[in-house]
N, C-alpha and C. Protein backbone atom coordinates (compact mmCIF):
# COMPACT_ATOMS: atom_id res chain seq x y z
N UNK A 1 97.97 -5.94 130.26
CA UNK A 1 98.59 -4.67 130.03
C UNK A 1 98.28 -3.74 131.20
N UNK A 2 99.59 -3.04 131.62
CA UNK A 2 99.04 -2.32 133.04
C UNK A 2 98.91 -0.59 131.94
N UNK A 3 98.14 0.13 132.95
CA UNK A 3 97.64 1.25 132.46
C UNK A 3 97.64 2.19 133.96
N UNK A 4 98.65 3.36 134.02
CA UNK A 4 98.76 4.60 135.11
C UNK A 4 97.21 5.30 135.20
N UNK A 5 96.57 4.65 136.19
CA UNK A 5 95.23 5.59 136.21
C UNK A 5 95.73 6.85 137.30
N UNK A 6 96.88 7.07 137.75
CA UNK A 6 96.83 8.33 139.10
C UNK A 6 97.87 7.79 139.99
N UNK A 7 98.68 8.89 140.15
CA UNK A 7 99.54 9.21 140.64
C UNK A 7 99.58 9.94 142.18
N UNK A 8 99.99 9.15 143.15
CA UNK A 8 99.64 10.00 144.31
C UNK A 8 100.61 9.96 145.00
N UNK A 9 101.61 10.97 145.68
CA UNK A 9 102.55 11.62 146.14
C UNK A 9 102.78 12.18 147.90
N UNK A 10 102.93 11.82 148.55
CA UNK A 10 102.80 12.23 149.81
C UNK A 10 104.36 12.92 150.58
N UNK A 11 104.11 14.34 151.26
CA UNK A 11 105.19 15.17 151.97
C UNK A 11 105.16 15.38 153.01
N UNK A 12 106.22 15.89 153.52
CA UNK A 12 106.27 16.14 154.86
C UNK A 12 106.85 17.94 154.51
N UNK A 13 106.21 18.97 155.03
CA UNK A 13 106.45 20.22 154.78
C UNK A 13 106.20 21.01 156.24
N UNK A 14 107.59 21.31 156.87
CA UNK A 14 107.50 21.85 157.95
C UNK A 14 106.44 20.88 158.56
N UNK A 15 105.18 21.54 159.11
CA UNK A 15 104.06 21.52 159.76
C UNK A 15 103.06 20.88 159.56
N UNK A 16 103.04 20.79 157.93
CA UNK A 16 102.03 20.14 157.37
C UNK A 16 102.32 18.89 156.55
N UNK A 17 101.18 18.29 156.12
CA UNK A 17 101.54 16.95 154.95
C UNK A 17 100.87 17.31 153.96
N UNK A 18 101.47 17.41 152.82
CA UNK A 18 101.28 17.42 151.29
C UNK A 18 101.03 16.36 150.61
N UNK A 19 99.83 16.29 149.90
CA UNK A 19 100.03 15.33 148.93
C UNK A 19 98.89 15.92 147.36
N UNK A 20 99.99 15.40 146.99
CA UNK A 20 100.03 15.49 144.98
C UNK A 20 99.32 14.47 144.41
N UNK A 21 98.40 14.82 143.71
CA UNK A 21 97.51 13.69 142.97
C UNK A 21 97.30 14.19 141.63
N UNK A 22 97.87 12.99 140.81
CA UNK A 22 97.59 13.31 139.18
C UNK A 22 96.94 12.51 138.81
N UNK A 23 96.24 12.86 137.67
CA UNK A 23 95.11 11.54 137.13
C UNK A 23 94.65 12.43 135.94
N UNK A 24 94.52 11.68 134.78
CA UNK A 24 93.99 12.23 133.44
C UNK A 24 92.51 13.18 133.48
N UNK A 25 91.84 12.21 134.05
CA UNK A 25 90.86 13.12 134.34
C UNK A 25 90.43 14.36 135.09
N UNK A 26 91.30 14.30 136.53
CA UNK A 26 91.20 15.40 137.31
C UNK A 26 92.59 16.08 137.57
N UNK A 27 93.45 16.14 135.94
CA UNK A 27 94.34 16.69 136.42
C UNK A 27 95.24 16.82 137.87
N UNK A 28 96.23 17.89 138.27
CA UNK A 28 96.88 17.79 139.09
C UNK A 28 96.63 18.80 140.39
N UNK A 29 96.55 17.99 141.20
CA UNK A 29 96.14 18.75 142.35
C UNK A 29 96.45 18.42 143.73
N UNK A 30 96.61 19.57 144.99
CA UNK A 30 97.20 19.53 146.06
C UNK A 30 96.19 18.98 146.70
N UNK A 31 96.76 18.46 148.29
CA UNK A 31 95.44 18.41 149.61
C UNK A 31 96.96 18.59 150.62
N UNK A 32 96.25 19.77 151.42
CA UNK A 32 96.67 20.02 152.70
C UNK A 32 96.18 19.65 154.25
N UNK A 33 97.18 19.24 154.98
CA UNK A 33 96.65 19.26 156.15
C UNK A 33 97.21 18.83 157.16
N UNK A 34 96.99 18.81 158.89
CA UNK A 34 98.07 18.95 159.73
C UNK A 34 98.43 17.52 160.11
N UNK A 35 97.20 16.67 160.00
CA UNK A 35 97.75 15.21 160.00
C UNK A 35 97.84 14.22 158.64
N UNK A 36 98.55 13.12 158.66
CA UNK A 36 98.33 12.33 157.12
C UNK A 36 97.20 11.83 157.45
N UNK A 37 96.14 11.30 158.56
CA UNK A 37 95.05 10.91 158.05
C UNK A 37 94.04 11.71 157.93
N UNK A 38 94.17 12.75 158.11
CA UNK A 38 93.22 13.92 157.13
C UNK A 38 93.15 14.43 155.83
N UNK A 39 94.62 14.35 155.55
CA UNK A 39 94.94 14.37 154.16
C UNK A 39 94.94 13.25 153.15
N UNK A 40 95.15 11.69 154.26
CA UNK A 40 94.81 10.31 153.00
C UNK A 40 92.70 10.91 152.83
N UNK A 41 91.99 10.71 153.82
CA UNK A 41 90.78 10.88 153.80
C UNK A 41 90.13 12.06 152.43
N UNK A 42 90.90 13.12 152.90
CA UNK A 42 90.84 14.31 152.01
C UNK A 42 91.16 13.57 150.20
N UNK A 43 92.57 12.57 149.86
CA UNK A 43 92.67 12.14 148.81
C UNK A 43 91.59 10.65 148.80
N UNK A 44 91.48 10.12 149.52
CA UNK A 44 90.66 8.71 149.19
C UNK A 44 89.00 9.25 148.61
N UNK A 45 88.54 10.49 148.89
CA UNK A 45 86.79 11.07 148.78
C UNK A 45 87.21 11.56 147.31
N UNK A 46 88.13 12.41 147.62
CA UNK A 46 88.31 12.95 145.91
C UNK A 46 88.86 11.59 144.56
N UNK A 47 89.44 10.59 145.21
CA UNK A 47 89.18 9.52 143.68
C UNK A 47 88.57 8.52 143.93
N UNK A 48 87.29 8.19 144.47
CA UNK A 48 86.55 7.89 144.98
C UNK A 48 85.46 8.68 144.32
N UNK A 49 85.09 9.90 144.31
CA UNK A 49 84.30 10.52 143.24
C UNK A 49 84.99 10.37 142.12
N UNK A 50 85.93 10.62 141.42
CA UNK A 50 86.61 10.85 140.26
C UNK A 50 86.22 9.17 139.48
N UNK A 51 86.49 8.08 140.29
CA UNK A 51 86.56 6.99 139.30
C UNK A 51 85.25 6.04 139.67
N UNK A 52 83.85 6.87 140.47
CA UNK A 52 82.77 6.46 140.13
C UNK A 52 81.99 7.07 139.45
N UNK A 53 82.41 8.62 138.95
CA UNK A 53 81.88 8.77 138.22
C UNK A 53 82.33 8.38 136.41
N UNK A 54 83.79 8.13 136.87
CA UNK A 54 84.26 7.76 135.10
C UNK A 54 83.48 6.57 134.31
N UNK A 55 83.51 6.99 132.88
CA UNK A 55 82.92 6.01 132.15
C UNK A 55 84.25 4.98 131.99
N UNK A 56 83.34 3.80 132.25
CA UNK A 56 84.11 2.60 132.13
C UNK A 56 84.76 1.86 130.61
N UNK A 57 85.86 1.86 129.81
CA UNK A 57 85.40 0.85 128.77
C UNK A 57 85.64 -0.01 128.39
């Protein structure tokens, strides 16, 4: 059985790159920034904390 742990979304906005991350636990939230590998880095630390700290079951 597959199960949506997070949702992650990536933009191109003018100048910057956007990306959208949803996840049950940490809700929905932006990361800004002028390159995409500042902004994957910026999203890989934040669920990276999020799903070592989750309880497993």
């Amino acid at each position: 059985m597959e199960e949506l742990i997070c949702s992650v979304e990536f933009l191109r906005r003018f100048d910057e790159i956007v990306a959208r991350v949803s996840s049950e636990a940490g809700g929905l939230r932006e990361y800004r920034g002028l390159s995409s590998a500042s902004v994957i880095d910026q999203v890989i630390n934040d669920l990276q904390e999020e799903f070592e700290s989750a309880p497993t079951s």
